[in-house]
N, C-alpha and C. Protein backbone atom coordinates (compact mmCIF):
# COMPACT_ATOMS: atom_id res chain seq x y z
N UNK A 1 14.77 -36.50 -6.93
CA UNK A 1 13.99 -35.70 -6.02
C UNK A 1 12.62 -36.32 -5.85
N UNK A 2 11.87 -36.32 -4.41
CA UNK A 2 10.77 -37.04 -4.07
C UNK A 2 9.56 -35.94 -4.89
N UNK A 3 8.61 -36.42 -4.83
CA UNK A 3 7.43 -35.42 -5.90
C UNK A 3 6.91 -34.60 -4.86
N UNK A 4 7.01 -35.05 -3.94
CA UNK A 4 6.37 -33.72 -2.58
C UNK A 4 7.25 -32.88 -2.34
N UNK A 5 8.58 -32.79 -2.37
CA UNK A 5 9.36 -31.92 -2.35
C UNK A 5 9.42 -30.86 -4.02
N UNK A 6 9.10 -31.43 -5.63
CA UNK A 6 8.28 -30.81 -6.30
C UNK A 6 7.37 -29.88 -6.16
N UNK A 7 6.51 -31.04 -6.10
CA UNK A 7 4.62 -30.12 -5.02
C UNK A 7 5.02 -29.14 -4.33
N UNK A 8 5.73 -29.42 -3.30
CA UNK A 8 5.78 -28.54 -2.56
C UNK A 8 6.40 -27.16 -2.89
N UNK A 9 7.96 -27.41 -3.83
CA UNK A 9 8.33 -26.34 -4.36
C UNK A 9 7.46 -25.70 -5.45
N UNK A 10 6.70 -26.44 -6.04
CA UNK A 10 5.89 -25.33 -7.06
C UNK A 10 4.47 -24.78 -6.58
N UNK A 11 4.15 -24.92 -5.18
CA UNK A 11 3.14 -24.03 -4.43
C UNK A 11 4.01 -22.75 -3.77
N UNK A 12 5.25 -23.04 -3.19
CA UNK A 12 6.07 -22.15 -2.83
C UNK A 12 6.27 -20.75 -4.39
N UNK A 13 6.56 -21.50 -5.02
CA UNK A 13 6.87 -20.42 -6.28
C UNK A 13 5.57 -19.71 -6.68
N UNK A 14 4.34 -20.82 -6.94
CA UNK A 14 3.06 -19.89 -7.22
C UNK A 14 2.80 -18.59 -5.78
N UNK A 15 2.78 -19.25 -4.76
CA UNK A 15 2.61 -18.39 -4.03
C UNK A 15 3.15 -16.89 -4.05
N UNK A 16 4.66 -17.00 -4.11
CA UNK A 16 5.32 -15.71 -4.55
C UNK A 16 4.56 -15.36 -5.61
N UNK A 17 4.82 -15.91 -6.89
CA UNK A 17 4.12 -14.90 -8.08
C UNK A 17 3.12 -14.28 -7.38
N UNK A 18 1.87 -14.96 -6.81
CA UNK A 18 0.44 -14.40 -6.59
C UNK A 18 1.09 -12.99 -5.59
N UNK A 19 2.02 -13.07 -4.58
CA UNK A 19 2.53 -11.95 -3.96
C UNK A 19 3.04 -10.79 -4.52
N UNK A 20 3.63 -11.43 -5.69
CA UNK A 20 4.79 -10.15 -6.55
C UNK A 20 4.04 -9.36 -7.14
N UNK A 21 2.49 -10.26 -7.69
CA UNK A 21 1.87 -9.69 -8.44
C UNK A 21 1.07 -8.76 -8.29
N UNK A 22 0.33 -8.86 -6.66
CA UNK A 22 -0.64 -8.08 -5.77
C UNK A 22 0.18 -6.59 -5.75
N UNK A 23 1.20 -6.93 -5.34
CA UNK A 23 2.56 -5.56 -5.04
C UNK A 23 2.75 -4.69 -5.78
N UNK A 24 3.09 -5.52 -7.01
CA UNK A 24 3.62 -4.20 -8.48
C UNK A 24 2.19 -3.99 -9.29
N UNK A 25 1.19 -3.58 -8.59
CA UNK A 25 -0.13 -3.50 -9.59
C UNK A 25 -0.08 -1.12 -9.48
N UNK A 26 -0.17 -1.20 -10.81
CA UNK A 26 0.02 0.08 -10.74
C UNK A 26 -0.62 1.13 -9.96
N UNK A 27 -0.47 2.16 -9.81
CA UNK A 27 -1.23 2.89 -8.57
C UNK A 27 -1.11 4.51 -8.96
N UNK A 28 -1.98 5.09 -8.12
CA UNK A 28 -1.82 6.56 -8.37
C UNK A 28 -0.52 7.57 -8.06
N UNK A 29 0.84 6.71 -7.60
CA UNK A 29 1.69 7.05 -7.44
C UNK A 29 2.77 7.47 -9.07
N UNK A 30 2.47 6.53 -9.58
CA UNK A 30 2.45 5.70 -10.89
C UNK A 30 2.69 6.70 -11.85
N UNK A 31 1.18 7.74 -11.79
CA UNK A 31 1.41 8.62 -13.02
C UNK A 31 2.28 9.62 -13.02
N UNK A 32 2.26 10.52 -13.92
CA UNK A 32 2.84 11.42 -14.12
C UNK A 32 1.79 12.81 -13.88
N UNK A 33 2.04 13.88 -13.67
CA UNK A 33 1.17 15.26 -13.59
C UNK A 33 1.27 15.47 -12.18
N UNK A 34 1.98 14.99 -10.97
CA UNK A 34 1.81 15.41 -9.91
C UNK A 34 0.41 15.75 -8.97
N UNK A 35 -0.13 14.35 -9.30
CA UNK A 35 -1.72 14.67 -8.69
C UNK A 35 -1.75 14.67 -6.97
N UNK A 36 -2.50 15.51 -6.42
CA UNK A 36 -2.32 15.80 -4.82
C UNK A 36 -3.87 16.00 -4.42
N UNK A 37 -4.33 14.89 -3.94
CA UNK A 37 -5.71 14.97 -3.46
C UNK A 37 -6.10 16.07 -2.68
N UNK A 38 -7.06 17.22 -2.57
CA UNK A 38 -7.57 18.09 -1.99
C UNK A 38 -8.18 18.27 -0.74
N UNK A 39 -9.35 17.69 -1.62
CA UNK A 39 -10.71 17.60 -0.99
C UNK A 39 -11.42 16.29 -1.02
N UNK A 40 -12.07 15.56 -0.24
CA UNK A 40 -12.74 14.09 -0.36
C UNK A 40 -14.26 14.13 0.70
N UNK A 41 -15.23 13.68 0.23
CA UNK A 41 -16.27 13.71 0.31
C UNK A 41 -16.40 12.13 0.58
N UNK A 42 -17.25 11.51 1.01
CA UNK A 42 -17.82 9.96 0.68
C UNK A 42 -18.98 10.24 1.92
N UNK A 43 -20.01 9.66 1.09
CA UNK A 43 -21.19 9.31 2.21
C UNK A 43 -21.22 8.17 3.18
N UNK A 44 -22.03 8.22 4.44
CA UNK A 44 -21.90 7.31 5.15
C UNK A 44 -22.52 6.16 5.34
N UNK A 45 -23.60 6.48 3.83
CA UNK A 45 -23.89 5.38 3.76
C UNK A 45 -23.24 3.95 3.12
N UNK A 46 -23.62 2.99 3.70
CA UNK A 46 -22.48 1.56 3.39
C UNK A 46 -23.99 0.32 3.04
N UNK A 47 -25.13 1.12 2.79
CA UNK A 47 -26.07 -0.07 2.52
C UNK A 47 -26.22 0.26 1.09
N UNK A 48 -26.73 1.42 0.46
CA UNK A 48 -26.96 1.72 -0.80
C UNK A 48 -25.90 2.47 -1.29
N UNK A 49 -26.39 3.23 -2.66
CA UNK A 49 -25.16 4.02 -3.55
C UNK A 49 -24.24 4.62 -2.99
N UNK A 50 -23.21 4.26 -2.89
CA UNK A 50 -22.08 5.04 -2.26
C UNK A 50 -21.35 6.73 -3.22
N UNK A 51 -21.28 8.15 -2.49
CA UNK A 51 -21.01 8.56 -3.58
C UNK A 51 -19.75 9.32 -2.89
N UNK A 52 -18.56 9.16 -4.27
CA UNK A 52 -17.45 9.76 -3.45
C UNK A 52 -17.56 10.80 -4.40
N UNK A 53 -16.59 12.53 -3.73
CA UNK A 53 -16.35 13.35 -4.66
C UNK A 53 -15.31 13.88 -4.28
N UNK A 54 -14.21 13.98 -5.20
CA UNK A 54 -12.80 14.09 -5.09
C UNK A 54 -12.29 15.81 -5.50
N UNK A 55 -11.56 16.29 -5.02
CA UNK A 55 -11.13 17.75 -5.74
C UNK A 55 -9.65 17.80 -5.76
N UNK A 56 -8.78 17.29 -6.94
CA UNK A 56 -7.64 17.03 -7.45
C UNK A 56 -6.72 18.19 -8.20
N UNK A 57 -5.48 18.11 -7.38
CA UNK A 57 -4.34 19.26 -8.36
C UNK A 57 -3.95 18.42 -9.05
N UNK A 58 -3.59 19.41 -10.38
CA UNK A 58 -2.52 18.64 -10.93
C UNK A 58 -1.73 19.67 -11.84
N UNK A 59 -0.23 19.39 -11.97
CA UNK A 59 0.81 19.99 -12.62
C UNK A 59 0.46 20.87 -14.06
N UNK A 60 -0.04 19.47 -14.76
CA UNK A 60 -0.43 19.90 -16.27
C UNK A 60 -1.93 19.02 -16.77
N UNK A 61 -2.00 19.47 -17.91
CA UNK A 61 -3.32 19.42 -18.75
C UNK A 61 -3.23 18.04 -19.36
N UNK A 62 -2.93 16.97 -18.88
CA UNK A 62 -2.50 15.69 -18.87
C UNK A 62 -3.83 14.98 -19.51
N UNK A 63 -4.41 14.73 -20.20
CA UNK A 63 -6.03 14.27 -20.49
C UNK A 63 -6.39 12.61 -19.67
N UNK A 64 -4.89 12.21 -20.92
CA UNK A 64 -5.22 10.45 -20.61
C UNK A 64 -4.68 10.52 -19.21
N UNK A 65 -3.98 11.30 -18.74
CA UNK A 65 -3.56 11.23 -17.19
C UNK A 65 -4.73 11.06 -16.18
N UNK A 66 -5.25 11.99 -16.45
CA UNK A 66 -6.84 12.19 -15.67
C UNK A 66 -7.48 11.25 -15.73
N UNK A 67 -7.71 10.48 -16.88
CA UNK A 67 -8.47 9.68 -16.99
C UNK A 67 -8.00 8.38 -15.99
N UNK A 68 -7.09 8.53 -16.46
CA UNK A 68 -6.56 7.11 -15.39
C UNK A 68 -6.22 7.04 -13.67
N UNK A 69 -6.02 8.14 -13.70
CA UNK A 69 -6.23 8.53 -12.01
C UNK A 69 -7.77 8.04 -11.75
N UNK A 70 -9.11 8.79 -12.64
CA UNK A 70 -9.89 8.90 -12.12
C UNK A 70 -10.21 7.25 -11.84
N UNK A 71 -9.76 6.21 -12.96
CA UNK A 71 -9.97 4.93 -12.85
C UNK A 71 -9.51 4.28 -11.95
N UNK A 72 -8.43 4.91 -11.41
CA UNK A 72 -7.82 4.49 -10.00
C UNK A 72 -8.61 4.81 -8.69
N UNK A 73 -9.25 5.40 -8.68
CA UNK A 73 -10.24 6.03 -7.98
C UNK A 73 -11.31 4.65 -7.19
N UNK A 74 -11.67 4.75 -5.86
CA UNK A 74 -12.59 3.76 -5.43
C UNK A 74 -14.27 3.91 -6.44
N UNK A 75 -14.92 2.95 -6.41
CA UNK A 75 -16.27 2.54 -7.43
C UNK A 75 -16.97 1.91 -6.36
N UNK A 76 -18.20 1.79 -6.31
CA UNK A 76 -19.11 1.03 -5.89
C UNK A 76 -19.95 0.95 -7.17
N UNK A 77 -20.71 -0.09 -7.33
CA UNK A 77 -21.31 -0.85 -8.79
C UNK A 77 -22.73 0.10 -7.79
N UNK A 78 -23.98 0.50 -8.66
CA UNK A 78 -24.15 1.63 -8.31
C UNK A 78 -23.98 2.99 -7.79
N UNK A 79 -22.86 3.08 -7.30
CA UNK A 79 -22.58 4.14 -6.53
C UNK A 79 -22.28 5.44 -7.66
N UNK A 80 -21.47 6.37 -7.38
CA UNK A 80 -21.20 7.21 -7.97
C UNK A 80 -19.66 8.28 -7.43
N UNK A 81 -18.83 8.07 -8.69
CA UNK A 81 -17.61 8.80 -8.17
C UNK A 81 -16.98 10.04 -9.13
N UNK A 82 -17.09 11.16 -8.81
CA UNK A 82 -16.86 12.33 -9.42
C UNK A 82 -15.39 12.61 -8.68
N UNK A 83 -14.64 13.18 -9.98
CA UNK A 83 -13.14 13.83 -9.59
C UNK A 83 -12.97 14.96 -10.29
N UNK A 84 -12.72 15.96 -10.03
CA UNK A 84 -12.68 17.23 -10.37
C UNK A 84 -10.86 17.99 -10.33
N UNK A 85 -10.82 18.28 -11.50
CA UNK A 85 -9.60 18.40 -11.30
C UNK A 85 -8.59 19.75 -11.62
N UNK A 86 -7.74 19.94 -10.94
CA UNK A 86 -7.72 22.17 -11.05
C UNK A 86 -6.02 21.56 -11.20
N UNK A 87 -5.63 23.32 -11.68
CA UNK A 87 -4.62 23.14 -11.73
C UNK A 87 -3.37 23.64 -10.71
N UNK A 88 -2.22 23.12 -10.06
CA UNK A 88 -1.73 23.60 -8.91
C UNK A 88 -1.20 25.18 -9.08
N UNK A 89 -1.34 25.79 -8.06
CA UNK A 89 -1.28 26.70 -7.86
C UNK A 89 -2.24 27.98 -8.11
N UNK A 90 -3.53 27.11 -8.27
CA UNK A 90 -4.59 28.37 -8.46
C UNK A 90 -5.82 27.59 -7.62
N UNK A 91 -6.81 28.66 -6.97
CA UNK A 91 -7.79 28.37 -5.95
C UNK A 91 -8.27 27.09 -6.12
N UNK A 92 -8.48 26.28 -5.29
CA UNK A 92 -9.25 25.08 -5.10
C UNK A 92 -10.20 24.74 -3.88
N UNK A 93 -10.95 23.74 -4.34
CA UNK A 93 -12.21 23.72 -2.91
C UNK A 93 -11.39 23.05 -1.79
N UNK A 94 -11.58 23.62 -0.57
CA UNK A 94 -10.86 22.83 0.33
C UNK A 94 -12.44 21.73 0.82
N UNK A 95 -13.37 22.37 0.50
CA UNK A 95 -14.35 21.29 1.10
C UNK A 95 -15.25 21.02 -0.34
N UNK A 96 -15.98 19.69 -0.44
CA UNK A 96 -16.61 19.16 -1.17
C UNK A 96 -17.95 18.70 -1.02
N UNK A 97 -19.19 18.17 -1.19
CA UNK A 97 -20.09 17.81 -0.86
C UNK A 97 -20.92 17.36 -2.25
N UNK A 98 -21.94 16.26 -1.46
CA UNK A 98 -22.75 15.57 -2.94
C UNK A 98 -23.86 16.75 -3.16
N UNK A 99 -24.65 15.99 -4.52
CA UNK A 99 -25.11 16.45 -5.16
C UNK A 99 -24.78 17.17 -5.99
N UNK A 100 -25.58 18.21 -7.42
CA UNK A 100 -25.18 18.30 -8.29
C UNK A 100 -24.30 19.58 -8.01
N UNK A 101 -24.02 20.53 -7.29
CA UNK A 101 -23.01 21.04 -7.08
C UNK A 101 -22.22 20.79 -6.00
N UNK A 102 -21.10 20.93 -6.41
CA UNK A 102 -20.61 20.33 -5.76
C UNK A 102 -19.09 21.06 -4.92
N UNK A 103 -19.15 22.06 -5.11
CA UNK A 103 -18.30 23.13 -4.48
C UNK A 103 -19.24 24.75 -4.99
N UNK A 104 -18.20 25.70 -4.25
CA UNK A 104 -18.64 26.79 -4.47
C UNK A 104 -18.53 27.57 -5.92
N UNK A 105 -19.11 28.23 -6.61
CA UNK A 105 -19.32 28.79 -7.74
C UNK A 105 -17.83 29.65 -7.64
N UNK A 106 -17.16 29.98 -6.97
CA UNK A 106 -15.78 30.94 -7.21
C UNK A 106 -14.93 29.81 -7.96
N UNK A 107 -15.28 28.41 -7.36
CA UNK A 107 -14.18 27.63 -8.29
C UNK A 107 -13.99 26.80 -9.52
N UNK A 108 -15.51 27.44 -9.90
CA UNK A 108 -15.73 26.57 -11.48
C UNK A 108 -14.47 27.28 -12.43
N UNK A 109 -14.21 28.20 -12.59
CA UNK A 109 -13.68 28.74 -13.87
C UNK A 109 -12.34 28.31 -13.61
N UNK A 110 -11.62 27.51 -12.53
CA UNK A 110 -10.29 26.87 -12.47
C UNK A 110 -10.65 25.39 -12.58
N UNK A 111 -11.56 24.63 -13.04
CA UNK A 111 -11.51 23.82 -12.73
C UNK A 111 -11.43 23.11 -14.30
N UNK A 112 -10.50 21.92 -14.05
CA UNK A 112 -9.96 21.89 -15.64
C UNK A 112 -10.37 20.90 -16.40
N UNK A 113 -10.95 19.71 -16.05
CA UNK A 113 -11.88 18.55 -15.96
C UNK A 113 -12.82 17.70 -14.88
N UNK A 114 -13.72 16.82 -15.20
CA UNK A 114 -14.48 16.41 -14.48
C UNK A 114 -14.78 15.08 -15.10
N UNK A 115 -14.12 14.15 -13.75
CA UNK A 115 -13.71 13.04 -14.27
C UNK A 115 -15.35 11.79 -13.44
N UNK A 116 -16.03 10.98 -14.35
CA UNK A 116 -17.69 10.84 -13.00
C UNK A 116 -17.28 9.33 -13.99
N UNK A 117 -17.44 8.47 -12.59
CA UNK A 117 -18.11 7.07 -13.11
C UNK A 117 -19.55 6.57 -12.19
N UNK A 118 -20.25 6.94 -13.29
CA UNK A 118 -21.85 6.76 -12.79
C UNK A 118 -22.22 4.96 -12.84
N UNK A 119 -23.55 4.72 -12.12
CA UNK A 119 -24.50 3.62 -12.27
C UNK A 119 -23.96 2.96 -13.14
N UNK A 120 -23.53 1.69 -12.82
CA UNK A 120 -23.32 0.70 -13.63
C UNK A 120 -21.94 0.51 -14.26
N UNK A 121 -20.90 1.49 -13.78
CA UNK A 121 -19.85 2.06 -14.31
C UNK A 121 -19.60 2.74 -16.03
N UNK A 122 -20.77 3.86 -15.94
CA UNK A 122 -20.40 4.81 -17.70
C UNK A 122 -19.60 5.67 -16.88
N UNK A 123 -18.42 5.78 -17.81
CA UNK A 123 -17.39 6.86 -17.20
C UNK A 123 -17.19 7.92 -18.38
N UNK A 124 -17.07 9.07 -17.72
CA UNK A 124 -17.59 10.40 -18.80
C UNK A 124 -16.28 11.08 -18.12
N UNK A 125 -15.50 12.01 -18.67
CA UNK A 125 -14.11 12.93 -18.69
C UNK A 125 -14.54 14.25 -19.63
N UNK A 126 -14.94 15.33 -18.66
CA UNK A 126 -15.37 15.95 -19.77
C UNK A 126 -14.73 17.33 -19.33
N UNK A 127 -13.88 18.12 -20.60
CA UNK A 127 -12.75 18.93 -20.42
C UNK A 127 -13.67 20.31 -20.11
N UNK A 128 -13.24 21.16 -18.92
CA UNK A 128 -13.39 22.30 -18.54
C UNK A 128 -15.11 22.43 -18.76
N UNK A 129 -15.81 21.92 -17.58
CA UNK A 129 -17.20 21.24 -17.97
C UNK A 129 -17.34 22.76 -17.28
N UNK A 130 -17.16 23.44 -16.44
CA UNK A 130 -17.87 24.18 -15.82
C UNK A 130 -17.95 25.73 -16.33
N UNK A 131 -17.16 25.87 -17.37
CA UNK A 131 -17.02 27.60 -17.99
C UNK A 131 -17.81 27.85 -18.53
């Protein structure tokens, strides 16, 4: 066999891997707890801190579940991303907004964690923050 027909077959093969690999990268489909996005917030700003705020069902009291959704979650390196998370079938915010509150006071006492990756990415999960 000529070496360019080599070459050539082992850019063909890297290429796939780099494809297969982009494809099967895990996703929020992935977990388990039946998570169903709510509510979504994101500002319009696109020059400085970007801040998203999410209001999430989910099945069960899943901890490391949460956590990893929330990591699945979009980041901006300053920005700020809060996920809040209730459980299905009991009241939830249909609307969201920044700052430090961040829905209406009827829906703190369902709300079952609060998942925030702040400045610089510190990520804090903190169980039934609002009772």
């Amino acid at each position: 066999m000529k070496p360019k027909y080599l070459a050539l077959g082992a850019i063909v093969l890297l290429l796939g891997w780099f494809v297969f690999d982009s494809l099967s990268q895990p996703g929020v489909g992935d977990l388990k707890g039946g998570f169903q996005e709510v509510a979504l917030y994101r500002n319009e700003n696109n020059t400085g801190p970007i801040v998203r705020v999410y209001a999430v069902t989910v099945a069960d009291t899943l901890w490391q579940q949460m956590r990893q959704y929330g990591d699945l979650m979009p980041y901006t390196k300053y920005g700020n991303t809060k996920v809040y998370f209730f459980r299905q079938g009991q009241p939830v915010p249909k609307v969201v907004r920044p700052g430090e509150v961040n829905f209406e006071a009827e829906f703190n006492s369902n709300c079952l964690a609060k998942y925030e990756k702040e400045v610089m990415g510190n990520v804090t999960l903190a169980r039934y923050p609002l009772r």
